[in-house]
PDB file of N, CA and C in Angstrom:
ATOM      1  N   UNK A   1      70.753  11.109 121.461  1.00  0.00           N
ATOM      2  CA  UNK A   1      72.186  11.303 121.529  1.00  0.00           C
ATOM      3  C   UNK A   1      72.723  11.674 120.145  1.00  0.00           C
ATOM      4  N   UNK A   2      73.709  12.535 120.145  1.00  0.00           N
ATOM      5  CA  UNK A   2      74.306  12.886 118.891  1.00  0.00           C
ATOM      6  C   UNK A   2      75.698  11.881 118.527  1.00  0.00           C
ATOM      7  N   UNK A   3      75.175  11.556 117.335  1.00  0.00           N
ATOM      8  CA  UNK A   3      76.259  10.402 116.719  1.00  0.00           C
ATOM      9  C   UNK A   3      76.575  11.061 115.177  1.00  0.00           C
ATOM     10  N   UNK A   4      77.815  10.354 115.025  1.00  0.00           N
ATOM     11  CA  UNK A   4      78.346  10.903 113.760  1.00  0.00           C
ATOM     12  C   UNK A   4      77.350  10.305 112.703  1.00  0.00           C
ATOM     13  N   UNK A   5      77.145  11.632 111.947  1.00  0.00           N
ATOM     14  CA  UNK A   5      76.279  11.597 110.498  1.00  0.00           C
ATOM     15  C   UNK A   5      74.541  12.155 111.096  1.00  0.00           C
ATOM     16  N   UNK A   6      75.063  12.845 112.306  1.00  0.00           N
ATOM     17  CA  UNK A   6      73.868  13.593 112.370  1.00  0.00           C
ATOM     18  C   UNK A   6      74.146  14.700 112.375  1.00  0.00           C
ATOM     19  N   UNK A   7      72.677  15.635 111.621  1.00  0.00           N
ATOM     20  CA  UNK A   7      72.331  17.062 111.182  1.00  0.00           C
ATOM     21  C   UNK A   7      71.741  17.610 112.632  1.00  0.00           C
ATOM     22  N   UNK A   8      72.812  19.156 112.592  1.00  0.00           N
ATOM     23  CA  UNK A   8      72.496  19.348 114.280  1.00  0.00           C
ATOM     24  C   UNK A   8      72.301  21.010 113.811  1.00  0.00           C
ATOM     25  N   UNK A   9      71.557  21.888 114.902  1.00  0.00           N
ATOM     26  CA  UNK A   9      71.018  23.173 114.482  1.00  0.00           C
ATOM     27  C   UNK A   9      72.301  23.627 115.682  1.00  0.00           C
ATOM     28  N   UNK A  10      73.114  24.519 115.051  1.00  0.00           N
ATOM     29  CA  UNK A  10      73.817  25.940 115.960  1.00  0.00           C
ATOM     30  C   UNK A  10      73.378  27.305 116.199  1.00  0.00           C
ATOM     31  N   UNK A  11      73.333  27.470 117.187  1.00  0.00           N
ATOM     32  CA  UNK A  11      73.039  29.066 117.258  1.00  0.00           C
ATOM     33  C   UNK A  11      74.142  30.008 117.487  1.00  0.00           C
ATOM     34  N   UNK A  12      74.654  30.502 117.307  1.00  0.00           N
ATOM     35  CA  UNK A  12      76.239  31.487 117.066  1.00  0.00           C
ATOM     36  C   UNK A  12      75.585  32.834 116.880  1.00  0.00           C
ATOM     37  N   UNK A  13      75.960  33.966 117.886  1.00  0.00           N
ATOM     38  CA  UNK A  13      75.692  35.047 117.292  1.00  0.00           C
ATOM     39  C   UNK A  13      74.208  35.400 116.852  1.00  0.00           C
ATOM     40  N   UNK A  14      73.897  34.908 117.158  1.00  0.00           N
ATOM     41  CA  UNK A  14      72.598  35.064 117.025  1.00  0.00           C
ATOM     42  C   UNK A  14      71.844  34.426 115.389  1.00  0.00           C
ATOM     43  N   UNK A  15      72.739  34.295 114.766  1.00  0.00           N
ATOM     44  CA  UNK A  15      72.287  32.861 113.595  1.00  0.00           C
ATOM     45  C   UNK A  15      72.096  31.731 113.740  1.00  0.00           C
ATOM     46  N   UNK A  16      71.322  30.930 113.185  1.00  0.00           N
ATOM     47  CA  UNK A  16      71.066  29.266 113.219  1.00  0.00           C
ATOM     48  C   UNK A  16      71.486  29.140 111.908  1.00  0.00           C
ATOM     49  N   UNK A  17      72.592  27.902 112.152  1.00  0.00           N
ATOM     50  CA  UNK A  17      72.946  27.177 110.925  1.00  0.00           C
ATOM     51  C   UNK A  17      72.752  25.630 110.702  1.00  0.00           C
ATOM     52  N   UNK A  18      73.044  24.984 110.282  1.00  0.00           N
ATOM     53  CA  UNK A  18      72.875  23.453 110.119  1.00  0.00           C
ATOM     54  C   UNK A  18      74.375  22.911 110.044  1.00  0.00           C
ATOM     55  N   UNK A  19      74.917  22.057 110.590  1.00  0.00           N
ATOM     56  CA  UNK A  19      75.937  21.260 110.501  1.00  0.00           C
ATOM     57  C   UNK A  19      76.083  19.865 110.437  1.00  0.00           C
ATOM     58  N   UNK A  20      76.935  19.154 110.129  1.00  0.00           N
ATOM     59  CA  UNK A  20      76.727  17.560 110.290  1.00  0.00           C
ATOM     60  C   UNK A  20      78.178  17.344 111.173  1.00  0.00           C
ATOM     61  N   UNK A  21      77.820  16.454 111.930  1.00  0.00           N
ATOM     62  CA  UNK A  21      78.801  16.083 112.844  1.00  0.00           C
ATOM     63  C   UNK A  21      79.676  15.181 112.290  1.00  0.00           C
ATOM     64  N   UNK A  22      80.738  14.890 112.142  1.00  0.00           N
ATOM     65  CA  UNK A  22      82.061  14.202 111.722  1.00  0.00           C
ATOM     66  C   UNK A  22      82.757  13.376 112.744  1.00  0.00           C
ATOM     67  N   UNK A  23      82.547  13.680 113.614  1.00  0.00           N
ATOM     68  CA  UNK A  23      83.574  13.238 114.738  1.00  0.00           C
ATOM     69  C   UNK A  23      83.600  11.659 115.166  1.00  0.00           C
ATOM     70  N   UNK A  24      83.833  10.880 115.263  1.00  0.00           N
ATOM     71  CA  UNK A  24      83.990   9.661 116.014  1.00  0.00           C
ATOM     72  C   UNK A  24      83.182   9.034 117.307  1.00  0.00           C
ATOM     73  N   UNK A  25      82.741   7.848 117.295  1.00  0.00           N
ATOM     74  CA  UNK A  25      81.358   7.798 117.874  1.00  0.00           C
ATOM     75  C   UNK A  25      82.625   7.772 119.424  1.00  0.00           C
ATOM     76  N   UNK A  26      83.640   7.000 119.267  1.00  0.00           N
ATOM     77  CA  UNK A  26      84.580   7.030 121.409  1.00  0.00           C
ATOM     78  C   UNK A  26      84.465   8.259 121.358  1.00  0.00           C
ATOM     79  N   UNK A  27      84.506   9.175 120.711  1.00  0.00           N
ATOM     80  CA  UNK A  27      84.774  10.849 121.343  1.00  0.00           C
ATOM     81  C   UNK A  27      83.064  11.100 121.198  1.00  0.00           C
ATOM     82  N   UNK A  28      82.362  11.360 120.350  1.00  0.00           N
ATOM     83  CA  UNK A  28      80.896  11.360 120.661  1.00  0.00           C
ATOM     84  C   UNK A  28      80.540  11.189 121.964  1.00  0.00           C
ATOM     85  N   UNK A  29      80.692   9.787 122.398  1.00  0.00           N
ATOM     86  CA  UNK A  29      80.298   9.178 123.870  1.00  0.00           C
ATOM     87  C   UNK A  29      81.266  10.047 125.180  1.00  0.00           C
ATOM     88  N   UNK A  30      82.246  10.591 124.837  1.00  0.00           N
ATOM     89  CA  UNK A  30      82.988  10.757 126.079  1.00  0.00           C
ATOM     90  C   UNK A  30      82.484  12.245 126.674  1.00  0.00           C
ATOM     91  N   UNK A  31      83.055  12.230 127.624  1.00  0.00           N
ATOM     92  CA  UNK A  31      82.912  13.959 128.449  1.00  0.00           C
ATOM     93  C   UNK A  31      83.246  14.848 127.550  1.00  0.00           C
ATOM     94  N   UNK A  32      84.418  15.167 126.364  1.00  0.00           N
ATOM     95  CA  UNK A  32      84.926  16.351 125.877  1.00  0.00           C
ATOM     96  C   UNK A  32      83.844  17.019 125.675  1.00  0.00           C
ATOM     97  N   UNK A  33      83.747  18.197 126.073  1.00  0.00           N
ATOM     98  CA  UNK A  33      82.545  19.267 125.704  1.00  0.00           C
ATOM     99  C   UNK A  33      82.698  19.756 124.187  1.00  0.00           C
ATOM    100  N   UNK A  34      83.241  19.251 123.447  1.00  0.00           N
ATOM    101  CA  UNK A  34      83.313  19.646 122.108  1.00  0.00           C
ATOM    102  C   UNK A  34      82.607  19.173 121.331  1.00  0.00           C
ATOM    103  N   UNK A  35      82.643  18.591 119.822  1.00  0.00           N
ATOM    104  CA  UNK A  35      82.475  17.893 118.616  1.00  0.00           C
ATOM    105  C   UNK A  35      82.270  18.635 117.613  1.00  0.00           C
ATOM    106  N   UNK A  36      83.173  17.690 116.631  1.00  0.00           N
ATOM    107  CA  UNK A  36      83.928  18.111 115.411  1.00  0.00           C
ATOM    108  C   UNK A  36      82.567  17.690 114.301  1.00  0.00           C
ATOM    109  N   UNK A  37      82.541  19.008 113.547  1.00  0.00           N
ATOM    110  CA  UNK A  37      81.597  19.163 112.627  1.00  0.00           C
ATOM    111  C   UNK A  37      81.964  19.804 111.453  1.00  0.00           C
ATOM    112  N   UNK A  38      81.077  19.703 110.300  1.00  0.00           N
ATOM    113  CA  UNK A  38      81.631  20.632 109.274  1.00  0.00           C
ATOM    114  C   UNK A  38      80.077  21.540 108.949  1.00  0.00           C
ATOM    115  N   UNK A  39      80.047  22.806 107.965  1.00  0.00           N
ATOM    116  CA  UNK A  39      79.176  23.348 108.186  1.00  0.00           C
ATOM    117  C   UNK A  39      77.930  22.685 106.726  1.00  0.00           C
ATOM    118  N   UNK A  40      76.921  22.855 107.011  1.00  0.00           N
ATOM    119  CA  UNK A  40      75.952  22.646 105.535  1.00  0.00           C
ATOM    120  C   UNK A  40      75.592  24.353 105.136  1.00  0.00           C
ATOM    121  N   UNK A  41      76.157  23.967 103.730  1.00  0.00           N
ATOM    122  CA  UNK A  41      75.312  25.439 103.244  1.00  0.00           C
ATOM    123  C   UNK A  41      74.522  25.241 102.456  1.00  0.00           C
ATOM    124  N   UNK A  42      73.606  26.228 102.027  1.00  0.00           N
ATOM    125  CA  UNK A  42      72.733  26.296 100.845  1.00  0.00           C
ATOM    126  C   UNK A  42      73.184  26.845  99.414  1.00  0.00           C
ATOM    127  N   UNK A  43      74.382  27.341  99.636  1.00  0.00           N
ATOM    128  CA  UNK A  43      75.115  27.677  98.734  1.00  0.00           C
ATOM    129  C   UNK A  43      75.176  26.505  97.734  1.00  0.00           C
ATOM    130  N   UNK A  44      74.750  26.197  96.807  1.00  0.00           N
ATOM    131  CA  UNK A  44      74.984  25.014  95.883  1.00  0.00           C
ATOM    132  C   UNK A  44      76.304  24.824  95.119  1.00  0.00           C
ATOM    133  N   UNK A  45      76.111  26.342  94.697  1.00  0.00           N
ATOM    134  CA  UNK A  45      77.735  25.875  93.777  1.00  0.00           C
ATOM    135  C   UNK A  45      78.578  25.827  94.333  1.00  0.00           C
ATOM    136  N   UNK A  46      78.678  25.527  96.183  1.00  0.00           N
ATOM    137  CA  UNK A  46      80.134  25.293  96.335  1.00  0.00           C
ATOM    138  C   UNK A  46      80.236  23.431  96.216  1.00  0.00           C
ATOM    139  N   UNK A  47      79.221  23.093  96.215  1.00  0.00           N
ATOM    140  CA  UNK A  47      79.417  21.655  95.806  1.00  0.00           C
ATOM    141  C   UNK A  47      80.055  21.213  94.765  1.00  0.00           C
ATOM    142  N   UNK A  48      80.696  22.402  93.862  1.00  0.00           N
ATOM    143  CA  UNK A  48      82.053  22.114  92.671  1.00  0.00           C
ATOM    144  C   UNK A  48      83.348  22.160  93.427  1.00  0.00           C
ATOM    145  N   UNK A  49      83.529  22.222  94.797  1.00  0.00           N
ATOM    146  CA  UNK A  49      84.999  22.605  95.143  1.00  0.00           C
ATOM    147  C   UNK A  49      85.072  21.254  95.539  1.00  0.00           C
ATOM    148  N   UNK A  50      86.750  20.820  95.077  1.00  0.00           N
ATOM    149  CA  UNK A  50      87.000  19.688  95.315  1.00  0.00           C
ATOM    150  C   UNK A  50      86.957  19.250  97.192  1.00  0.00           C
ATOM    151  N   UNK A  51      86.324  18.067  97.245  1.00  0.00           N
ATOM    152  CA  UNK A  51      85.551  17.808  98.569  1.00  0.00           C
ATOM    153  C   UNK A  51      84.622  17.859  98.816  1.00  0.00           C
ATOM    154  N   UNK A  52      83.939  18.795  98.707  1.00  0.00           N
ATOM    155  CA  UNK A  52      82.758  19.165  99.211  1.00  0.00           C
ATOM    156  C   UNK A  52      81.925  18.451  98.704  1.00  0.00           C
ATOM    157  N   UNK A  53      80.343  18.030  98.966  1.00  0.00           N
ATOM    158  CA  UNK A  53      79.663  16.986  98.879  1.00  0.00           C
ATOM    159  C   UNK A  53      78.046  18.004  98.761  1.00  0.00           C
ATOM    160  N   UNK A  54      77.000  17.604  97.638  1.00  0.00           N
ATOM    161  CA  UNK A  54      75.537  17.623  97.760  1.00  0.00           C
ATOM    162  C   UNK A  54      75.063  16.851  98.618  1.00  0.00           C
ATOM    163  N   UNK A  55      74.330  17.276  99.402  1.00  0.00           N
ATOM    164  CA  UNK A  55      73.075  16.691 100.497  1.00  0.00           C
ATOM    165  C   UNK A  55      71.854  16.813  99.925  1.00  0.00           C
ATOM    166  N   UNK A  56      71.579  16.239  99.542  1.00  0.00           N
ATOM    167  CA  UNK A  56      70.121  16.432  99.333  1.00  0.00           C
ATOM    168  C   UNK A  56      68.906  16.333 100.630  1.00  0.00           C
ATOM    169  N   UNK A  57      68.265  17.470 100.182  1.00  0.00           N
ATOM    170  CA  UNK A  57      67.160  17.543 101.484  1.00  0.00           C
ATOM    171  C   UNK A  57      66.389  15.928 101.909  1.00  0.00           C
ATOM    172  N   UNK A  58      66.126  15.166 101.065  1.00  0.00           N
ATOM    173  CA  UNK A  58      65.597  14.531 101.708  1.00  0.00           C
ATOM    174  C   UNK A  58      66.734  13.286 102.794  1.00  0.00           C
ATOM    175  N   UNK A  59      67.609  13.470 101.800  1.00  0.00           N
ATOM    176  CA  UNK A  59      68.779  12.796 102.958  1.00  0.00           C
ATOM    177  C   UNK A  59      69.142  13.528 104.536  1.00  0.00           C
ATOM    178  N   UNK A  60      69.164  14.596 104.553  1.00  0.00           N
ATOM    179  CA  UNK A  60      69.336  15.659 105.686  1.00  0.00           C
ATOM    180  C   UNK A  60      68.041  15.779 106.701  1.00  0.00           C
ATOM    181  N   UNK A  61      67.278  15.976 105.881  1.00  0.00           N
ATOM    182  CA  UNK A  61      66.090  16.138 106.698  1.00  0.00           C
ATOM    183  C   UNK A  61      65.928  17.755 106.804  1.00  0.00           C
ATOM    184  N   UNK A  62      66.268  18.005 106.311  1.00  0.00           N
ATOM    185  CA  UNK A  62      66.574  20.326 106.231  1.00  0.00           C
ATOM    186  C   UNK A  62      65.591  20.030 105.045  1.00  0.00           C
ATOM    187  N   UNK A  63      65.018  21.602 104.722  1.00  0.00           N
ATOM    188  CA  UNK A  63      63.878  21.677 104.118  1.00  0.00           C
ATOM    189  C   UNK A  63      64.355  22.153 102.284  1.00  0.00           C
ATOM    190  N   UNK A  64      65.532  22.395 102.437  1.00  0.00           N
ATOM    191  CA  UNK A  64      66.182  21.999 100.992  1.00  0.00           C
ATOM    192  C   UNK A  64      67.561  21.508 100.724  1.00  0.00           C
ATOM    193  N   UNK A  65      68.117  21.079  99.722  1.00  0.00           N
ATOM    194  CA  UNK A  65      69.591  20.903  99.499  1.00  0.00           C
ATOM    195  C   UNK A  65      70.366  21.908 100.153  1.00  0.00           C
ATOM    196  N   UNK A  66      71.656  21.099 100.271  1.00  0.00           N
ATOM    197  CA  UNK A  66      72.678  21.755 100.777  1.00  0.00           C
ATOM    198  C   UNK A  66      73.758  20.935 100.536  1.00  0.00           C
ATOM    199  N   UNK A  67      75.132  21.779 100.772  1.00  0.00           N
ATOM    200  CA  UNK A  67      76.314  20.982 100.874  1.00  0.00           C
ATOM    201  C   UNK A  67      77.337  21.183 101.906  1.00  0.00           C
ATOM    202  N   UNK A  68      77.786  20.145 101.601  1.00  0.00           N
ATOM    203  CA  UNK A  68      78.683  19.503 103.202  1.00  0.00           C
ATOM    204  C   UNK A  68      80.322  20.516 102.876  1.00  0.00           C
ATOM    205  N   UNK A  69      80.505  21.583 103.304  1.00  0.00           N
ATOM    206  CA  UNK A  69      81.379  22.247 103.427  1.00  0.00           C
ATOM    207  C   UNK A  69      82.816  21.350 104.276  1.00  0.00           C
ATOM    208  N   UNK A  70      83.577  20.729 103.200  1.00  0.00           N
ATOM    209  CA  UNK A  70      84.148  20.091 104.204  1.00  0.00           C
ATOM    210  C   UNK A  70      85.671  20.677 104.953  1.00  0.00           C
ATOM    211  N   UNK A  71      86.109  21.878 104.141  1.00  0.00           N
ATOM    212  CA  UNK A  71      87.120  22.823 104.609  1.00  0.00           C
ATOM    213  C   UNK A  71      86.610  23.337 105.439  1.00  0.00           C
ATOM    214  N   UNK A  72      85.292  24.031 105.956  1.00  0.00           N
ATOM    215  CA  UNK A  72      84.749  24.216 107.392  1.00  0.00           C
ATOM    216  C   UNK A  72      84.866  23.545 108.473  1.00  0.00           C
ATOM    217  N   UNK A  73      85.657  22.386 108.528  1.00  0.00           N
ATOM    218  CA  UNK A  73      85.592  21.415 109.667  1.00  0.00           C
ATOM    219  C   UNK A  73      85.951  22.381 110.898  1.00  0.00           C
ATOM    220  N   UNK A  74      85.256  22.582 112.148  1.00  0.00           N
ATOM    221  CA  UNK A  74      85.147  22.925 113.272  1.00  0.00           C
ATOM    222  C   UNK A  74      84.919  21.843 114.971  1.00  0.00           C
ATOM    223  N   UNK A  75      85.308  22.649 115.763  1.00  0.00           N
ATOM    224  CA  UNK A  75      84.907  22.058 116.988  1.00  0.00           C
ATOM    225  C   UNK A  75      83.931  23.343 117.254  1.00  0.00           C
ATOM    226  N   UNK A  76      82.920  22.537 117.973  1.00  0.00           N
ATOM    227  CA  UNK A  76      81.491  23.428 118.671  1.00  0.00           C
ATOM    228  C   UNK A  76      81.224  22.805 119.965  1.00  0.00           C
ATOM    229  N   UNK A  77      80.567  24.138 120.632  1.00  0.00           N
ATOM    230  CA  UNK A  77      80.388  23.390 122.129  1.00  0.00           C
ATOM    231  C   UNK A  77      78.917  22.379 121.703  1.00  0.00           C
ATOM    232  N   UNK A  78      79.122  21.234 122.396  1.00  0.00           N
ATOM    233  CA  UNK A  78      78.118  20.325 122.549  1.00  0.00           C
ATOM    234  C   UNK A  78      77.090  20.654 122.921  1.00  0.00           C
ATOM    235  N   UNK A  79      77.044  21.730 124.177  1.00  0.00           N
ATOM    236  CA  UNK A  79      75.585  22.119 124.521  1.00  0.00           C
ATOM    237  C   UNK A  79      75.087  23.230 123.802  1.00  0.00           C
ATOM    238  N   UNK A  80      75.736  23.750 122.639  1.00  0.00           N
ATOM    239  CA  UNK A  80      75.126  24.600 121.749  1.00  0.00           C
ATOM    240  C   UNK A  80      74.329  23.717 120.471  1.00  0.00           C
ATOM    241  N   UNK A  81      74.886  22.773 120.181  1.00  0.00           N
ATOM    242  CA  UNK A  81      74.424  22.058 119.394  1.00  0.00           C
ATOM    243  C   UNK A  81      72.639  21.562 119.412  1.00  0.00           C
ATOM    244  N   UNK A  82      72.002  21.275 118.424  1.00  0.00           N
ATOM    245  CA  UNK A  82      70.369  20.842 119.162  1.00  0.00           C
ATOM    246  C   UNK A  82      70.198  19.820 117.881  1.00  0.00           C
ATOM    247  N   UNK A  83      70.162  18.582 118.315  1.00  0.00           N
ATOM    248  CA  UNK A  83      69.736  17.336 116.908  1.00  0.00           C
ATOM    249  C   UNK A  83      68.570  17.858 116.678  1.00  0.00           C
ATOM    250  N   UNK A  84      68.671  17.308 115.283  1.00  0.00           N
ATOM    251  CA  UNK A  84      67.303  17.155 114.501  1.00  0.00           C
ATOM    252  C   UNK A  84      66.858  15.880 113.808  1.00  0.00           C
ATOM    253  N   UNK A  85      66.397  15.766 113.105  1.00  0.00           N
ATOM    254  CA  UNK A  85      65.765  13.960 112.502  1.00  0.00           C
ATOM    255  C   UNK A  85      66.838  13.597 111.758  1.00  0.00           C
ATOM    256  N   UNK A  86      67.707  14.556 110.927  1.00  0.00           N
ATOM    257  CA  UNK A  86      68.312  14.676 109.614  1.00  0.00           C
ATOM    258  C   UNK A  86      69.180  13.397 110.372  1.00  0.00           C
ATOM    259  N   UNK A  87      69.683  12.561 109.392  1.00  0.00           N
ATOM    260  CA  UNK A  87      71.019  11.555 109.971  1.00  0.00           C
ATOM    261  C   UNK A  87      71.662  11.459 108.740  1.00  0.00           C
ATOM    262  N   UNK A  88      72.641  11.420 107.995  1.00  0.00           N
ATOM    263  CA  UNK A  88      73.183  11.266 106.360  1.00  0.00           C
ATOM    264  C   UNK A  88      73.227   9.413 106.313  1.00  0.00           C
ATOM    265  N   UNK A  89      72.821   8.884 105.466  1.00  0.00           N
ATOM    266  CA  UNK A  89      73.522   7.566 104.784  1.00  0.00           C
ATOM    267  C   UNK A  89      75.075   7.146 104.983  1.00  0.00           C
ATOM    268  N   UNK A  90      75.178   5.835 104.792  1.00  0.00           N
ATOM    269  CA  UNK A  90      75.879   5.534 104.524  1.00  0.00           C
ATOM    270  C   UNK A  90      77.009   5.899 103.601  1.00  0.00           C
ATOM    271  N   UNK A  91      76.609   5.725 102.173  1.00  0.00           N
ATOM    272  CA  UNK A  91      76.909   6.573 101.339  1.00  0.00           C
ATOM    273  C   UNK A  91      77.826   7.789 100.902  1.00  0.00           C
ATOM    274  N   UNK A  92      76.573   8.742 101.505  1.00  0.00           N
ATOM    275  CA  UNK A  92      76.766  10.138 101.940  1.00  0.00           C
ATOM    276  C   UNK A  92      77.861  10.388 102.962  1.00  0.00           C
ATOM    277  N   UNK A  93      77.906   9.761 104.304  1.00  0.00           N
ATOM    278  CA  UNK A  93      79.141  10.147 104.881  1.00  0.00           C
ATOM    279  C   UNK A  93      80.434   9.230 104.217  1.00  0.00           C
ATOM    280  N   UNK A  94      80.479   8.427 103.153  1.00  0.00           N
ATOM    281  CA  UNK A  94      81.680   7.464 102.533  1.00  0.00           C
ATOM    282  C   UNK A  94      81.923   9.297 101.696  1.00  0.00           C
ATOM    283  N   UNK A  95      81.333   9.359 100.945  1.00  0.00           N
ATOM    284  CA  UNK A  95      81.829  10.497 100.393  1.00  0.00           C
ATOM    285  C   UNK A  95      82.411  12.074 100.779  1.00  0.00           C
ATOM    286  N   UNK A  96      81.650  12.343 102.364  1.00  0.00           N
ATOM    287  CA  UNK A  96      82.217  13.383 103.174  1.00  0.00           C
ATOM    288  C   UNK A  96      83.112  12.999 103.813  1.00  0.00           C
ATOM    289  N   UNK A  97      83.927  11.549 104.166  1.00  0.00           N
ATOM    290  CA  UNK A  97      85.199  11.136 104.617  1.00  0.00           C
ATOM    291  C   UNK A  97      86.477  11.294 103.541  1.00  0.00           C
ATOM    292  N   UNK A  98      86.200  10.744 102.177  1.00  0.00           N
ATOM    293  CA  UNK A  98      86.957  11.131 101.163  1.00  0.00           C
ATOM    294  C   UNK A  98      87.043  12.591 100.960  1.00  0.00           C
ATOM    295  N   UNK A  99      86.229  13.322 101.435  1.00  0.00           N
ATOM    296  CA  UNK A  99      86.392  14.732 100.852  1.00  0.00           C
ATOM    297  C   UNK A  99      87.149  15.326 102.259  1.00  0.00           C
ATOM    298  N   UNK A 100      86.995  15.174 103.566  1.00  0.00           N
ATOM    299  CA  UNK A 100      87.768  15.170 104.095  1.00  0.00           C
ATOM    300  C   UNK A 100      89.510  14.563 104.454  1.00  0.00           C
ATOM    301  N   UNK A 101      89.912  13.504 103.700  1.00  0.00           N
ATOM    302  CA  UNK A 101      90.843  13.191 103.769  1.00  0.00           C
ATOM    303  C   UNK A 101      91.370  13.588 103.116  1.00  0.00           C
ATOM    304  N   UNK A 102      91.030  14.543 101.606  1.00  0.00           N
ATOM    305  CA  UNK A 102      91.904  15.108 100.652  1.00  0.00           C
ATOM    306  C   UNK A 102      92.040  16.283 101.389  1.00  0.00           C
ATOM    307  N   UNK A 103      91.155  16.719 102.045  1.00  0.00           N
ATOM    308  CA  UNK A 103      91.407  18.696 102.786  1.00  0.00           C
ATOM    309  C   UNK A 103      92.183  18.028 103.685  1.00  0.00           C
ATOM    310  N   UNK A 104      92.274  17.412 104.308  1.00  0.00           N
ATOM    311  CA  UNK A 104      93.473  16.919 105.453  1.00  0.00           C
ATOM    312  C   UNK A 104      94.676  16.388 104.982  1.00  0.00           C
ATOM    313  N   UNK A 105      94.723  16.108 103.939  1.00  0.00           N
ATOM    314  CA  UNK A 105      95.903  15.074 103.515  1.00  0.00           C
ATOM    315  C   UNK A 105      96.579  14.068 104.227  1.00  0.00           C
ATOM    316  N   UNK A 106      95.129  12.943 104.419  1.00  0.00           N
ATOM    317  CA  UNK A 106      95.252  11.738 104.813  1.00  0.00           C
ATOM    318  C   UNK A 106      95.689  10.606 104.095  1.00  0.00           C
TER     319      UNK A 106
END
């Protein structure tokens, strides 16, 4: 089952990307065919924009670093989504919630 702070593979268009799910474990569990994610890139230096967060591969479980794009926050269909091992820390999602609450202005 997909729970928040797991690394999930999208296929869009014919690309596969990596995302981490954000969303809330009552909406996780429910029917909505959605869930709210933000994207991982490999792009490193965007891990200087305020928010955004380093993943390190071995935290992710992806085969190198990346960062947690957190102005990307999206809804994706659920059955496009496909888990993988990757799950983030504790930690790691304390710091992609702060970086989301400043892009939201929570």
């Amino acid at each position: 089952m997909i729970t928040r702070g797991s690394v999930c593979l999208i296929q869009e268009s014919g690309l596969g990307r990596s995302v981490l799910v954000v969303q809330a474990e009552p909406f996780n569990q429910s029917r909505i065919p959605t869930l709210l994610a933000i994207p991982l890139s490999n792009q490193l230096h965007l891990a200087e924009a305020p928010g955004n967060v380093l993943v390190p591969a071995a935290a992710s479980g992806l085969l190198r670093n990346t960062v947690a794009v957190v102005s990307g926050l999206q809804a994706f269909e659920r059955g496009n989504l496909r888990e993988t091992q990757g799950r983030l820390t504790a930690p790691l999602l304390e710091a992609i919630d702060h970086g989301l609450r400043l892009v939201l202005g929570l």
